[in-house]
PDB file of N, CA and C in Angstrom:
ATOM      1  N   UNK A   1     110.527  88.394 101.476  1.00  0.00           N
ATOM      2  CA  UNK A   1     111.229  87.287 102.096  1.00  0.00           C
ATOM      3  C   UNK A   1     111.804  86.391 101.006  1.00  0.00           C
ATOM      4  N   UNK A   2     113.045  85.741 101.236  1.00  0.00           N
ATOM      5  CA  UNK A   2     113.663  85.165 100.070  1.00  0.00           C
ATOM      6  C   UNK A   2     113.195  83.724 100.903  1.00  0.00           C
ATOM      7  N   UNK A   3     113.574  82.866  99.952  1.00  0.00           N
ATOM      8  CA  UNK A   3     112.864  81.368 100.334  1.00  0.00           C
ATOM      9  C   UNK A   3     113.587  80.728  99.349  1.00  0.00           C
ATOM     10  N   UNK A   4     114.840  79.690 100.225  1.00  0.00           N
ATOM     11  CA  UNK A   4     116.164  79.000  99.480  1.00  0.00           C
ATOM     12  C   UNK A   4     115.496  77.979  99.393  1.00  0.00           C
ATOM     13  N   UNK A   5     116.377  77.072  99.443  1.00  0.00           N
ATOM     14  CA  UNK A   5     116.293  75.413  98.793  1.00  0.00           C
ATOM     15  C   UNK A   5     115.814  74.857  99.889  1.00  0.00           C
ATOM     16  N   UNK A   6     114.252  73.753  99.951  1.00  0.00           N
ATOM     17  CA  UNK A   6     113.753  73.024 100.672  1.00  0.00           C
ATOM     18  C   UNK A   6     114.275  71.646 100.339  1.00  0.00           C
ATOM     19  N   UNK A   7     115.125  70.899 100.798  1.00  0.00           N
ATOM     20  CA  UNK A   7     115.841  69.583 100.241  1.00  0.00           C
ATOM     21  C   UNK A   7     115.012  68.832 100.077  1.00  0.00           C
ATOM     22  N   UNK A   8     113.445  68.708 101.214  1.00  0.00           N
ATOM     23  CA  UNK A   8     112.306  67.835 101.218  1.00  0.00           C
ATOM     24  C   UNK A   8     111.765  68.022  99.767  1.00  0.00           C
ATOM     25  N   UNK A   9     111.443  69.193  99.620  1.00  0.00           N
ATOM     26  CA  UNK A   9     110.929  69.422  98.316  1.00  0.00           C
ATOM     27  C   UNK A   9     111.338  69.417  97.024  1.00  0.00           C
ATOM     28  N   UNK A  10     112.304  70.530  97.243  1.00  0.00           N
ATOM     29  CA  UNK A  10     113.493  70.795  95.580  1.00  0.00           C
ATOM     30  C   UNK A  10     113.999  68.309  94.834  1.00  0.00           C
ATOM     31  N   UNK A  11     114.402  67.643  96.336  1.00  0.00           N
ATOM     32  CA  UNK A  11     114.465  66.372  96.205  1.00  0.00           C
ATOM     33  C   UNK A  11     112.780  65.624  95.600  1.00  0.00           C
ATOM     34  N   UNK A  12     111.988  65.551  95.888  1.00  0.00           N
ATOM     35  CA  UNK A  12     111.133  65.482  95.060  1.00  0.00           C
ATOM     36  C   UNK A  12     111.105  65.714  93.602  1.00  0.00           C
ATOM     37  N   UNK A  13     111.153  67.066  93.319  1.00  0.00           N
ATOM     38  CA  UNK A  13     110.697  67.691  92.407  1.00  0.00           C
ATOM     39  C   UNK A  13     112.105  67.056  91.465  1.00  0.00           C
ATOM     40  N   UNK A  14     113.130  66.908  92.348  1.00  0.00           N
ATOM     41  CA  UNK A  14     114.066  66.549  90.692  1.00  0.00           C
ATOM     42  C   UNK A  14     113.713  64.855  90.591  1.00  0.00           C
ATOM     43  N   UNK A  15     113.409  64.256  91.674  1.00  0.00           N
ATOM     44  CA  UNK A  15     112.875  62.842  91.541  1.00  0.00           C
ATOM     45  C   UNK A  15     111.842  62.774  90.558  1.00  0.00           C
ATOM     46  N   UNK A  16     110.947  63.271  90.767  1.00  0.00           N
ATOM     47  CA  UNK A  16     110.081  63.147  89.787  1.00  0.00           C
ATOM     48  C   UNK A  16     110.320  63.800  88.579  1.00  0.00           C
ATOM     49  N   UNK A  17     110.674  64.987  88.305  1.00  0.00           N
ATOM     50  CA  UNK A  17     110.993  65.339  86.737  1.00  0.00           C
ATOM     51  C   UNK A  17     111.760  64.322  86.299  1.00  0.00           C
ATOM     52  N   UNK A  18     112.988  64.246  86.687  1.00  0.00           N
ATOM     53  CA  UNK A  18     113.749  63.127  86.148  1.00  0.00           C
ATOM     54  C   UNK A  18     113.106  61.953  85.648  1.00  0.00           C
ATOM     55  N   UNK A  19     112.074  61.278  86.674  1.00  0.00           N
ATOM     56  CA  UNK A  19     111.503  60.162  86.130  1.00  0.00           C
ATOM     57  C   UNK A  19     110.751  60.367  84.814  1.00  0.00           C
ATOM     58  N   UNK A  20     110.146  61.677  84.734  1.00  0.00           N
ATOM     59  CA  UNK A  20     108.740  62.047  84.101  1.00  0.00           C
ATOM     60  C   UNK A  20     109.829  62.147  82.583  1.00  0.00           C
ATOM     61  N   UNK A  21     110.951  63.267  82.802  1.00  0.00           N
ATOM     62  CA  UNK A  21     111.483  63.380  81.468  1.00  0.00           C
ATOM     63  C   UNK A  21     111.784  61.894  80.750  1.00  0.00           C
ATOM     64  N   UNK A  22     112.374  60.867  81.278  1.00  0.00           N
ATOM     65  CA  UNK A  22     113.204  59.554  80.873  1.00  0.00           C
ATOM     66  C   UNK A  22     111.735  58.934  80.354  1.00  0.00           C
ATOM     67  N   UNK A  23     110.824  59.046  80.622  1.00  0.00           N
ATOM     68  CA  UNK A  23     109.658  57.932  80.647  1.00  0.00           C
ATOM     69  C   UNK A  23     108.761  58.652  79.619  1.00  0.00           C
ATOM     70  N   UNK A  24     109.006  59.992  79.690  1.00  0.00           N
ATOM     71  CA  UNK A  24     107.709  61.020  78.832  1.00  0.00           C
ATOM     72  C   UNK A  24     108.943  61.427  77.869  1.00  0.00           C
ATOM     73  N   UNK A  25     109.997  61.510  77.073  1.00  0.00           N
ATOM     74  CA  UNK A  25     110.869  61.703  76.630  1.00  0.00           C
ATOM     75  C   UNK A  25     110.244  62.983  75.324  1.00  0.00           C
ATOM     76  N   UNK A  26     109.377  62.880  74.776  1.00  0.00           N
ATOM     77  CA  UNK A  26     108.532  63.939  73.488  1.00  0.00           C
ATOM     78  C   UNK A  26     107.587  64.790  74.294  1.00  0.00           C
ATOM     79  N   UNK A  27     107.582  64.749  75.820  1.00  0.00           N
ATOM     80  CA  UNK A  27     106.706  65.859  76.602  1.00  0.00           C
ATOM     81  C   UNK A  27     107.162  67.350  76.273  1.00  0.00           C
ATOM     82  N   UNK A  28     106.173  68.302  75.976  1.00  0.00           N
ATOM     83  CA  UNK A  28     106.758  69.640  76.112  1.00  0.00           C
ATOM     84  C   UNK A  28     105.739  70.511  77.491  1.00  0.00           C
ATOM     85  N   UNK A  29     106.367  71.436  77.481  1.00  0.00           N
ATOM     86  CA  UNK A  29     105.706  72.475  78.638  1.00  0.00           C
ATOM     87  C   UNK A  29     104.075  72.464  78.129  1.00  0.00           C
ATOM     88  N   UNK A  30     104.020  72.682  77.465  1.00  0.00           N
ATOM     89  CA  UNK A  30     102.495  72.711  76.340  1.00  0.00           C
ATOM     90  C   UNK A  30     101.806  71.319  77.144  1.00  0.00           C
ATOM     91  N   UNK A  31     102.229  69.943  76.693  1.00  0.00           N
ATOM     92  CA  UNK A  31     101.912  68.882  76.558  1.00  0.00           C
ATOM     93  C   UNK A  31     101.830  68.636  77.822  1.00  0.00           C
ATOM     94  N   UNK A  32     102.261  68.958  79.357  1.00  0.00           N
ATOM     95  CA  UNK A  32     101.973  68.210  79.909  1.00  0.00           C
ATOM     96  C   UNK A  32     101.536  69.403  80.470  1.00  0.00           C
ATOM     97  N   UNK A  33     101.065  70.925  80.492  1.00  0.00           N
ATOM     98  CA  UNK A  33      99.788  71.472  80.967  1.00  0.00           C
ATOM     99  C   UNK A  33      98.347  71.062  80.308  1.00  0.00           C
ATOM    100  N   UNK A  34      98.385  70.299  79.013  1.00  0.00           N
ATOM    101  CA  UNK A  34      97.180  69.692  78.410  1.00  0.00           C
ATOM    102  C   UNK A  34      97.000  68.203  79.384  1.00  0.00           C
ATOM    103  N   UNK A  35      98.043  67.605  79.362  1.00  0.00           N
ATOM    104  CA  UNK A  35      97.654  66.579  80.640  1.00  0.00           C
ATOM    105  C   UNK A  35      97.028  67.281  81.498  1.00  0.00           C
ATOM    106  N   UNK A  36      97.864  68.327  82.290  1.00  0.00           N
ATOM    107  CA  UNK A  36      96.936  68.421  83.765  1.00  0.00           C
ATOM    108  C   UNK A  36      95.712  68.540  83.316  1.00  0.00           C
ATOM    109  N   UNK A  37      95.435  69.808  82.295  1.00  0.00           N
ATOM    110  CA  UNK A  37      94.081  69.911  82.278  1.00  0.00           C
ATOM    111  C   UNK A  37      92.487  68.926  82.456  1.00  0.00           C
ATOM    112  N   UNK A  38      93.744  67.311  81.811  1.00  0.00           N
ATOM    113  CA  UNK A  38      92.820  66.471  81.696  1.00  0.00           C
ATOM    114  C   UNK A  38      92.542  65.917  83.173  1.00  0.00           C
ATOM    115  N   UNK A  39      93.676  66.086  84.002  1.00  0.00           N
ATOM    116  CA  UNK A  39      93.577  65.654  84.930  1.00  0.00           C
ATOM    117  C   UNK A  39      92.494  66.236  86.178  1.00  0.00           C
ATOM    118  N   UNK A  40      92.572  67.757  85.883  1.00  0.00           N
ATOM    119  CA  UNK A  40      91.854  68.344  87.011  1.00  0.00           C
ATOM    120  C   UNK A  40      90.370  67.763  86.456  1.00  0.00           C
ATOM    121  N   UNK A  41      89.925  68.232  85.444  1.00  0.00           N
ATOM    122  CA  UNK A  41      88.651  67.333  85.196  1.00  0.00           C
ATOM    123  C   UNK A  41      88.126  65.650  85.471  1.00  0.00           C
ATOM    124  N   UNK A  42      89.611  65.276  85.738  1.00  0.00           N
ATOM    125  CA  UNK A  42      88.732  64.045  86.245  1.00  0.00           C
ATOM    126  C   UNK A  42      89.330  63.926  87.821  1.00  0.00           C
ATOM    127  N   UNK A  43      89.943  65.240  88.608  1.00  0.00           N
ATOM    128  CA  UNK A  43      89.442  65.686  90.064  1.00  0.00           C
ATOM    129  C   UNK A  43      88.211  65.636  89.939  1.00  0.00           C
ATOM    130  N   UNK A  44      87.724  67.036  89.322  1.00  0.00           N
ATOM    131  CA  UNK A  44      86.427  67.909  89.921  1.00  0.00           C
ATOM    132  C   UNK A  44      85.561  66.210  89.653  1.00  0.00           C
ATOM    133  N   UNK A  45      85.669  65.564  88.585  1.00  0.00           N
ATOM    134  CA  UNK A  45      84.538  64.419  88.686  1.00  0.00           C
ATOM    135  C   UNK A  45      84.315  63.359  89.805  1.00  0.00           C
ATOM    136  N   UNK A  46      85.845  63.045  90.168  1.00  0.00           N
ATOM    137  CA  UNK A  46      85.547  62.114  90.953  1.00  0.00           C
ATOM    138  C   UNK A  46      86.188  62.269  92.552  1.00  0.00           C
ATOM    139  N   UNK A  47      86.717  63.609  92.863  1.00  0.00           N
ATOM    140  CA  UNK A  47      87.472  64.178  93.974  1.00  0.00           C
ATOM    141  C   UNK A  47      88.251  63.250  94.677  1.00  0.00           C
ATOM    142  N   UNK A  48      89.093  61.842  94.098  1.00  0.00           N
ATOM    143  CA  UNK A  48      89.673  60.903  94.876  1.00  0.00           C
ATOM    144  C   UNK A  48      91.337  61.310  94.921  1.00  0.00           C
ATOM    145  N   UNK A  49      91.729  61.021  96.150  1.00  0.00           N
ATOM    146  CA  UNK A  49      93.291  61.266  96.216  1.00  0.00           C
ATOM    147  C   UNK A  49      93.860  60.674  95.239  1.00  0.00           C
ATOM    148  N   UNK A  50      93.878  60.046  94.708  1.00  0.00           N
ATOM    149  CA  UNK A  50      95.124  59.877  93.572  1.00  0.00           C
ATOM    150  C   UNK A  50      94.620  60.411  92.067  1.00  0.00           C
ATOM    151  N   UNK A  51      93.542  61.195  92.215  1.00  0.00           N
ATOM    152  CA  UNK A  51      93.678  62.133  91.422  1.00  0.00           C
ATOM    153  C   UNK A  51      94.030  63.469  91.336  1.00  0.00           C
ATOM    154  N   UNK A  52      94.000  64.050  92.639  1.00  0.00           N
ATOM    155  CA  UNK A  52      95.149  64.930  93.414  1.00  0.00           C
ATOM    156  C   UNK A  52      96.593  65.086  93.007  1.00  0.00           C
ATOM    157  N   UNK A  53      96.939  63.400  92.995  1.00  0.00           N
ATOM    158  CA  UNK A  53      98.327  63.142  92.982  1.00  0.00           C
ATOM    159  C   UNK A  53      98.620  63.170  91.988  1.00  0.00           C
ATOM    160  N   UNK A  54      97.744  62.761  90.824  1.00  0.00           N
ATOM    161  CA  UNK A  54      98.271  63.160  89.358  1.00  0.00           C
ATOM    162  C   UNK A  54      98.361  64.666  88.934  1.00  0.00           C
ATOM    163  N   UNK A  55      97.534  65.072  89.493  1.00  0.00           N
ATOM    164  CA  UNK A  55      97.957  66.715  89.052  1.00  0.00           C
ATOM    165  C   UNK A  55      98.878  67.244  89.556  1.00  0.00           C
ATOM    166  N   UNK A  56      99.278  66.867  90.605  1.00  0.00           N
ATOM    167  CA  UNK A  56     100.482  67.313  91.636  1.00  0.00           C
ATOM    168  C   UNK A  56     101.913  67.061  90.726  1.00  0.00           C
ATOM    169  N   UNK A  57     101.914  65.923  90.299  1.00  0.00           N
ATOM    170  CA  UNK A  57     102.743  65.118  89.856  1.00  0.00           C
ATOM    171  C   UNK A  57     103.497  66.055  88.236  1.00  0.00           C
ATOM    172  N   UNK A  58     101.972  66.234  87.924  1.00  0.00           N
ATOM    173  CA  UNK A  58     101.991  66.684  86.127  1.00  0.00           C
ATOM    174  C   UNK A  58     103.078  68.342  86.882  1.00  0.00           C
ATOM    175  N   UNK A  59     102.409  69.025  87.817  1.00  0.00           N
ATOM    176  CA  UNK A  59     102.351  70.317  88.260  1.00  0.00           C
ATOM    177  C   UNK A  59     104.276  70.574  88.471  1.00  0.00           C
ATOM    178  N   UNK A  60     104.511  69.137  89.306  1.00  0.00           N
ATOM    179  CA  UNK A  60     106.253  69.107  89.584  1.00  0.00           C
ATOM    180  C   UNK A  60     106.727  68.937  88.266  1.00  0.00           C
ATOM    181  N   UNK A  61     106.297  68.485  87.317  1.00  0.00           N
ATOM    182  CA  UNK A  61     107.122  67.756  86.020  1.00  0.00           C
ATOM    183  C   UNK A  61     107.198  68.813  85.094  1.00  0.00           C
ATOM    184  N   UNK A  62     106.144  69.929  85.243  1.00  0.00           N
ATOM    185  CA  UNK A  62     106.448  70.750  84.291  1.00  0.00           C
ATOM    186  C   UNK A  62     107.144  72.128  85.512  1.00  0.00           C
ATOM    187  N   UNK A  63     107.106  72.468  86.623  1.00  0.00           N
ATOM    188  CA  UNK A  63     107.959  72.854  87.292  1.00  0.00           C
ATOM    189  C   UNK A  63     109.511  72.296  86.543  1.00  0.00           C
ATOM    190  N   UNK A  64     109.611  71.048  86.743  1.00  0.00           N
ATOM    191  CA  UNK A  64     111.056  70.781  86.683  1.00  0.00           C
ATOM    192  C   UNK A  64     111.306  71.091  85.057  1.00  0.00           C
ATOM    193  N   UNK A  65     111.066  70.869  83.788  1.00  0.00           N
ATOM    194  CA  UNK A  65     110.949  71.109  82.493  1.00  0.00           C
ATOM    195  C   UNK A  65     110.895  72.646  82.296  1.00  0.00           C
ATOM    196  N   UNK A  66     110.486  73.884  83.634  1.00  0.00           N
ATOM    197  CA  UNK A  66     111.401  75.235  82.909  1.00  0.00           C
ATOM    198  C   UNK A  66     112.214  75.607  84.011  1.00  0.00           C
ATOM    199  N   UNK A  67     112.352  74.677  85.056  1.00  0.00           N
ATOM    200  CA  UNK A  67     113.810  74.798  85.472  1.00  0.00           C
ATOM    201  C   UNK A  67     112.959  75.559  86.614  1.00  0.00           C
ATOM    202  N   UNK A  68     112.153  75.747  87.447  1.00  0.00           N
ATOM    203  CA  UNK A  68     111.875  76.496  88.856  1.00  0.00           C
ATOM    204  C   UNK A  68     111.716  75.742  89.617  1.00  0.00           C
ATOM    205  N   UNK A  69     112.021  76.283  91.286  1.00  0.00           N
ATOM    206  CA  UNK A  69     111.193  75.783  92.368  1.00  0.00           C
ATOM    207  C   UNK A  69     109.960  75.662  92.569  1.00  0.00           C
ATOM    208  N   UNK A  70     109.082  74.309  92.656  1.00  0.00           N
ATOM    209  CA  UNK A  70     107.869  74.693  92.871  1.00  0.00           C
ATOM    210  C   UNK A  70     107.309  75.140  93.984  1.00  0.00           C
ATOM    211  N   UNK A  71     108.438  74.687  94.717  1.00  0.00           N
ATOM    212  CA  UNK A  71     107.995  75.089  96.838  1.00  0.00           C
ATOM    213  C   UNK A  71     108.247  76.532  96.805  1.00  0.00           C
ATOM    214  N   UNK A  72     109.776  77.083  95.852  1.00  0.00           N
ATOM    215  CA  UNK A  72     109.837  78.382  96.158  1.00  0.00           C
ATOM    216  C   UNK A  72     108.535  79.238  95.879  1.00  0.00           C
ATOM    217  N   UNK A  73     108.049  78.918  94.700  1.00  0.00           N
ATOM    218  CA  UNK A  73     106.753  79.788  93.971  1.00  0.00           C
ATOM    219  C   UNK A  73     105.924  79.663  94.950  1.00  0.00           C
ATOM    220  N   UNK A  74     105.569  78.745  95.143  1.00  0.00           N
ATOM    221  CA  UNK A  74     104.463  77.867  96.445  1.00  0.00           C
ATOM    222  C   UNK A  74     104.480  79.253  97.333  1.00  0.00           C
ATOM    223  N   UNK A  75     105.949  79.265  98.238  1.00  0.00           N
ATOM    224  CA  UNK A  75     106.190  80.044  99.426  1.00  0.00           C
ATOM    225  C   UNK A  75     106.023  81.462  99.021  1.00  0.00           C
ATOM    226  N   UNK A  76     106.328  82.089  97.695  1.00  0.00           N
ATOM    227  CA  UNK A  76     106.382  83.396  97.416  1.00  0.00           C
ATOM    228  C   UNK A  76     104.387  83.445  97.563  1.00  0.00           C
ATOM    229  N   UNK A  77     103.761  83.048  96.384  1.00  0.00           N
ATOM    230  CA  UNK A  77     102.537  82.929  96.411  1.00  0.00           C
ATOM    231  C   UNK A  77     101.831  83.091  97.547  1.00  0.00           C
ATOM    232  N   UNK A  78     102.177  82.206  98.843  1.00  0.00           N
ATOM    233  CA  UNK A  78     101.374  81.410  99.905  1.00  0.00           C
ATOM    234  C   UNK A  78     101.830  83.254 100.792  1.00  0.00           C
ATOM    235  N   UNK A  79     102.575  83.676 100.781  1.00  0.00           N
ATOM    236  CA  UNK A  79     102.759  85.223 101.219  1.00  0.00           C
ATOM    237  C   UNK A  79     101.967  86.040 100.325  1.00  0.00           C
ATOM    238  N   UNK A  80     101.909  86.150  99.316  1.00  0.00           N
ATOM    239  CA  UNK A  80     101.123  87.320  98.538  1.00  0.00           C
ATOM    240  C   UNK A  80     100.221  87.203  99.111  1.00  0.00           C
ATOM    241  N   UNK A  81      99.285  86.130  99.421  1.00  0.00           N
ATOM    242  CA  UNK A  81      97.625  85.526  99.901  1.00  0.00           C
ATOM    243  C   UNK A  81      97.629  86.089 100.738  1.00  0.00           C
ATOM    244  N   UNK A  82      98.506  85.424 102.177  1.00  0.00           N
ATOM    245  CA  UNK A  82      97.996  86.164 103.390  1.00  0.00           C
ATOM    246  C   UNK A  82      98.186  87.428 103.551  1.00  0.00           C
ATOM    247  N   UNK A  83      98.521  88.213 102.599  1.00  0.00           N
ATOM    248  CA  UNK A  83      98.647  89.766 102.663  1.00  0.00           C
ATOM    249  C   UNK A  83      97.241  90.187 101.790  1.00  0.00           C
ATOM    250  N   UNK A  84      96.300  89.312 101.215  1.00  0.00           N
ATOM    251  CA  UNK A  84      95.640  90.083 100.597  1.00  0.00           C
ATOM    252  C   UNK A  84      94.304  90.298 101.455  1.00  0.00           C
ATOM    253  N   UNK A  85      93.536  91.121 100.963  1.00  0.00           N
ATOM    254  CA  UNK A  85      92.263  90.680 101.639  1.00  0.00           C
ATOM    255  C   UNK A  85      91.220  90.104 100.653  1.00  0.00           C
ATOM    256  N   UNK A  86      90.203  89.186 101.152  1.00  0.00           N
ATOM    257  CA  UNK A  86      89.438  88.505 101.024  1.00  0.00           C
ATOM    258  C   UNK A  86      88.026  88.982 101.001  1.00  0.00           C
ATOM    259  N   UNK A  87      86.959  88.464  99.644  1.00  0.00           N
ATOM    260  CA  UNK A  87      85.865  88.777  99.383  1.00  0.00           C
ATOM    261  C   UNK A  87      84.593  87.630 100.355  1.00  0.00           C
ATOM    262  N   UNK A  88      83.812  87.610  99.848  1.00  0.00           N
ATOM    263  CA  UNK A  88      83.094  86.797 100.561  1.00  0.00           C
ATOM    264  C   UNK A  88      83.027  85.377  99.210  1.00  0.00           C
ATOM    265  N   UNK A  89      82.431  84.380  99.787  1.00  0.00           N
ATOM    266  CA  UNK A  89      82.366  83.314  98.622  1.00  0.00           C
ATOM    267  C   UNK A  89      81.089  83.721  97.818  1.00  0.00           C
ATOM    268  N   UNK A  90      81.341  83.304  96.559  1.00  0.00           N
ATOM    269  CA  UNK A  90      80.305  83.637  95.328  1.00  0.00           C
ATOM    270  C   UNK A  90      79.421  82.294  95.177  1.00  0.00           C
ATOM    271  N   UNK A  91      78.468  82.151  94.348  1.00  0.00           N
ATOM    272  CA  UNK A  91      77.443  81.466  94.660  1.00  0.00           C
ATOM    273  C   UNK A  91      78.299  79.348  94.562  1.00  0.00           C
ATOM    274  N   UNK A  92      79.227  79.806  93.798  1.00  0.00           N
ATOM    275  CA  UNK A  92      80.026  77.960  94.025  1.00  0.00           C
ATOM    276  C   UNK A  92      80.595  77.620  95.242  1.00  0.00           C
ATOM    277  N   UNK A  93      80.375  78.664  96.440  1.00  0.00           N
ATOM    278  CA  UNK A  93      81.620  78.862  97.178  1.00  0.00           C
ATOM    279  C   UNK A  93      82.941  79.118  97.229  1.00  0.00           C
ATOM    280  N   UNK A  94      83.186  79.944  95.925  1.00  0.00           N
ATOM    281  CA  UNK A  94      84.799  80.240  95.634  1.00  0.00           C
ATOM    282  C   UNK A  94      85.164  81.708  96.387  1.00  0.00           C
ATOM    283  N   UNK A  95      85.888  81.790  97.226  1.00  0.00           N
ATOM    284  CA  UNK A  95      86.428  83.138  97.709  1.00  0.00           C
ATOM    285  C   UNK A  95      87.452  83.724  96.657  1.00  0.00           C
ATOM    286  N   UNK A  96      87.375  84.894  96.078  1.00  0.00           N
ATOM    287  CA  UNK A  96      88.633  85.120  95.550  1.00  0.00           C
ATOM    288  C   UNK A  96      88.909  86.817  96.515  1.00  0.00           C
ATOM    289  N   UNK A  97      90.215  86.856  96.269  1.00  0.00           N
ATOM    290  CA  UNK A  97      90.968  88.423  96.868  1.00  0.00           C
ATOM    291  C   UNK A  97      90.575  89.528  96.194  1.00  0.00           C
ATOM    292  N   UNK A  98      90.268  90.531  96.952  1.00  0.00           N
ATOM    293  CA  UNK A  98      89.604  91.928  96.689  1.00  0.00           C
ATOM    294  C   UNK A  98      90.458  92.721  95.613  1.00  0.00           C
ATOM    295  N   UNK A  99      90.128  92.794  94.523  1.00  0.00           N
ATOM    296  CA  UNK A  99      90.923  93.327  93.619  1.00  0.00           C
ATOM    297  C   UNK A  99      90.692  94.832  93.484  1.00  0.00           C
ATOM    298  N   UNK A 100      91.835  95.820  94.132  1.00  0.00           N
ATOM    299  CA  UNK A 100      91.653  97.158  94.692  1.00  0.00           C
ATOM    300  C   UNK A 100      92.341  97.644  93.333  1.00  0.00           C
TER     301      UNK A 100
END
């Protein structure tokens, strides 16, 4: 399935890169997956929505910095899943897909 331009989304995503490039101006692809990293760690610590939103945020900014859709990937991805099948959860509760 092909999956075009979401205006809700693709509009976001250049809203925010745009902001992120003008304001983060010495960011590279590198540099702001070392942000997220920092960011998901202080998810898993403190699981509050606007720490969600920072990773979300970091996630669109480096989306927009090599030039992809993140909704498109999103939508390609979010199809691979429901085609796969599913293991049971492992002792953290993580399910991952049956790797045949």
């Amino acid at each position: 399935m092909s999956y075009g331009r979401c205006a809700a989304w693709d509009d976001v995503q250049h809203e925010c890169g745009s902001w992120a490039e003008k304001q983060f101006p010495a960011s590279t692809p590198s540099s702001v997956l070392k942000h997220f990293e920092k960011e998901v760690k202080e998810l898993l610590a403190s699981g509050k929505p606007e720490e969600v939103a920072d990773c979300v945020l970091l996630l669109i900014h480096y989306a927009f910095k090599k030039n992809f859709s993140l909704y498109q990937e999103i939508m390609k991805k979010f199809e691979v899943n429901q085609n796969r099948k599913w293991g049971k959860p492992d002792k953290d509760g993580v399910t991952e897909h049956v790797r045949e």
